[in-house]
N, C-alpha and C. Protein backbone atom coordinates (compact mmCIF):
# COMPACT_ATOMS: atom_id res chain seq x y z
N UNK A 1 -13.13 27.77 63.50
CA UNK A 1 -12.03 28.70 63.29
C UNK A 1 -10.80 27.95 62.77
N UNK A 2 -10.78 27.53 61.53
CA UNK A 2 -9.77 26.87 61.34
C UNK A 2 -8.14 27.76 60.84
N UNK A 3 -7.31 26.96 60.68
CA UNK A 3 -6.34 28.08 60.62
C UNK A 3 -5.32 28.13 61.90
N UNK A 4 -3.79 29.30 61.60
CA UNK A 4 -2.78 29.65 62.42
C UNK A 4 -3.56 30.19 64.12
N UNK A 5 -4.60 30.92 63.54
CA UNK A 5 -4.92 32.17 64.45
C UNK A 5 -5.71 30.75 65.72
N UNK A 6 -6.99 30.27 64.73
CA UNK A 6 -7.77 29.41 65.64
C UNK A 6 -6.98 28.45 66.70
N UNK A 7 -6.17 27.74 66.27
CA UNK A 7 -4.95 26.94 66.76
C UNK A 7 -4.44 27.57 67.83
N UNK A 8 -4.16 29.10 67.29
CA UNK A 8 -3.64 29.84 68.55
C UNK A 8 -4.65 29.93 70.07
N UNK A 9 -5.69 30.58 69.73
CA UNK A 9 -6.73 30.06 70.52
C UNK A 9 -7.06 29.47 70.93
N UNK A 10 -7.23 28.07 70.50
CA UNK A 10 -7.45 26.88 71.14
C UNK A 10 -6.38 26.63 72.16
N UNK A 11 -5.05 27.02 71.62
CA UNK A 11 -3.66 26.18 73.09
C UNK A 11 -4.16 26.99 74.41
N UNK A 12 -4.34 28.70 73.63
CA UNK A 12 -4.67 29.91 74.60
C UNK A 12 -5.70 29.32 75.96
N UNK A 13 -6.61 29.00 75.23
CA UNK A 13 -7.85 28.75 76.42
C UNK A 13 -7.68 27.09 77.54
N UNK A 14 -6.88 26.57 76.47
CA UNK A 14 -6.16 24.80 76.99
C UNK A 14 -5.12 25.81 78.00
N UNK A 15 -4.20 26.45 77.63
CA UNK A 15 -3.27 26.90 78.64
C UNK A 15 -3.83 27.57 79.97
N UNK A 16 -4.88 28.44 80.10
CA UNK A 16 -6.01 29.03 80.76
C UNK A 16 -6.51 28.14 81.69
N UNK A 17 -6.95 26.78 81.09
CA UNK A 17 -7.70 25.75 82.03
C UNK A 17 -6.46 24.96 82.54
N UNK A 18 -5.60 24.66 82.35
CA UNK A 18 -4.59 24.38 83.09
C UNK A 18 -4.26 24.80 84.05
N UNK A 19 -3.59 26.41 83.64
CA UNK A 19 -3.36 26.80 84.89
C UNK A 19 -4.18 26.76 85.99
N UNK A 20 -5.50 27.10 85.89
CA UNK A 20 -6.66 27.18 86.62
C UNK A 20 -6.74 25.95 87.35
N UNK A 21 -6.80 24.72 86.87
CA UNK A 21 -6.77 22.92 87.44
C UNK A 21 -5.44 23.01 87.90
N UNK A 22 -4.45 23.41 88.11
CA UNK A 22 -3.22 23.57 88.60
C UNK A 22 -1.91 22.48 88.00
N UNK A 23 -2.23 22.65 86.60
CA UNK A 23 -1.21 21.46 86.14
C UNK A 23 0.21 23.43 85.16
N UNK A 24 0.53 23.09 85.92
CA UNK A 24 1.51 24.64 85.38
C UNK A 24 2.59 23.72 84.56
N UNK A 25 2.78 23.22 84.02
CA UNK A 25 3.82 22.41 82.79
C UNK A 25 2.49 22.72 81.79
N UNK A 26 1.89 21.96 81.57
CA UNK A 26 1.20 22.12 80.71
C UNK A 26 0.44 23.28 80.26
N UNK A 27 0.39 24.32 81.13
CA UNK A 27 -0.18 25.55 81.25
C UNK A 27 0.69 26.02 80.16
N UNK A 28 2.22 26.12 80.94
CA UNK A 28 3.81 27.09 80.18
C UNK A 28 3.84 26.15 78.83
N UNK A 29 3.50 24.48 78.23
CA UNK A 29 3.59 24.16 76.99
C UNK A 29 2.97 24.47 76.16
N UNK A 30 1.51 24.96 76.63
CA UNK A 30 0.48 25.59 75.42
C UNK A 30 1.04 26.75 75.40
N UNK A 31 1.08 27.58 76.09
CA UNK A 31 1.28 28.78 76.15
C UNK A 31 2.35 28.98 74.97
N UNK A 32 3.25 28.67 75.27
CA UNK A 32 4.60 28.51 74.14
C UNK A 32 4.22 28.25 72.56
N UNK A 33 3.25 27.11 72.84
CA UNK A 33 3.08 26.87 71.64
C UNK A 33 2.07 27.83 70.68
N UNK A 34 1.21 28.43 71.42
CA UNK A 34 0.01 29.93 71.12
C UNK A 34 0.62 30.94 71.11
N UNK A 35 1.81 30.80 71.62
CA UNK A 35 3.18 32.36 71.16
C UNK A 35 3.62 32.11 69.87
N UNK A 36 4.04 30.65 69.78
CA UNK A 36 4.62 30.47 67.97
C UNK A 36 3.69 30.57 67.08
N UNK A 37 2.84 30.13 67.35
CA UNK A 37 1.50 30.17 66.37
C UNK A 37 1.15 31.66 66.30
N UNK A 38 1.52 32.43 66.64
CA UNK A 38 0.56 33.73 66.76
C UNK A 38 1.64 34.17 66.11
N UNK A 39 2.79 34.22 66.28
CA UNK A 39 4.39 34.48 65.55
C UNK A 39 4.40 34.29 64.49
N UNK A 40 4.05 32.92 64.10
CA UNK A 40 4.39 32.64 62.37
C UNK A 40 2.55 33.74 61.57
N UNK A 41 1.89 33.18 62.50
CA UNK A 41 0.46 33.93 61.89
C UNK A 41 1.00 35.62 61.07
N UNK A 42 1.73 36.34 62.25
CA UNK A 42 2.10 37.82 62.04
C UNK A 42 3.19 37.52 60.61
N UNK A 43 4.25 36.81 61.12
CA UNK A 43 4.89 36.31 59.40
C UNK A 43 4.14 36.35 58.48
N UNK A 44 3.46 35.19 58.37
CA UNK A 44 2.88 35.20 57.16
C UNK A 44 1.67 36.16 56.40
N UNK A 45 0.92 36.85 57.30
CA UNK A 45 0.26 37.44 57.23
C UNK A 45 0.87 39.06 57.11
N UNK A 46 2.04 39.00 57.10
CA UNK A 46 3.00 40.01 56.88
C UNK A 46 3.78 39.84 55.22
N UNK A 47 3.58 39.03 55.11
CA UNK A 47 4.84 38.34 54.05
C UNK A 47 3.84 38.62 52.98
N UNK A 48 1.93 38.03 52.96
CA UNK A 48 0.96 37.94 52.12
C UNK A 48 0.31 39.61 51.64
N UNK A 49 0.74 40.44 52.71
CA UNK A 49 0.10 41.81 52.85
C UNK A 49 1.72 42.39 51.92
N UNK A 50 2.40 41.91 51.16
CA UNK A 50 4.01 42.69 50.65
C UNK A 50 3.81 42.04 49.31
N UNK A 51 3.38 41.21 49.21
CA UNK A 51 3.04 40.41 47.98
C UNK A 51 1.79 40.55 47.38
């Protein structure tokens, strides 16, 4: 799954097993980072669907 979306996924399920192993910093840093990624994804994929 390469790509914005896959990336997103990947932090998604890293943030998932974190929380779960009980490391919660690292849980809330993926997480953050699979919110921006999913953010710019809707951008651009917004920006490409006007053009």
């Amino acid at each position: 799954m390469p790509g914005l979306i896959g990336y997103a996924i990947l932090f998604l399920i890293l943030a998932l097993v974190a929380y779960v192993l009980g490391a919660k910093g690292i849980a809330g840093f993926s997480m953050t980072i699979a919110k921006w990624l999913v953010i710019i994804f809707i951008i651009l994929a917004i920006i490409a669907f006007l053009l």
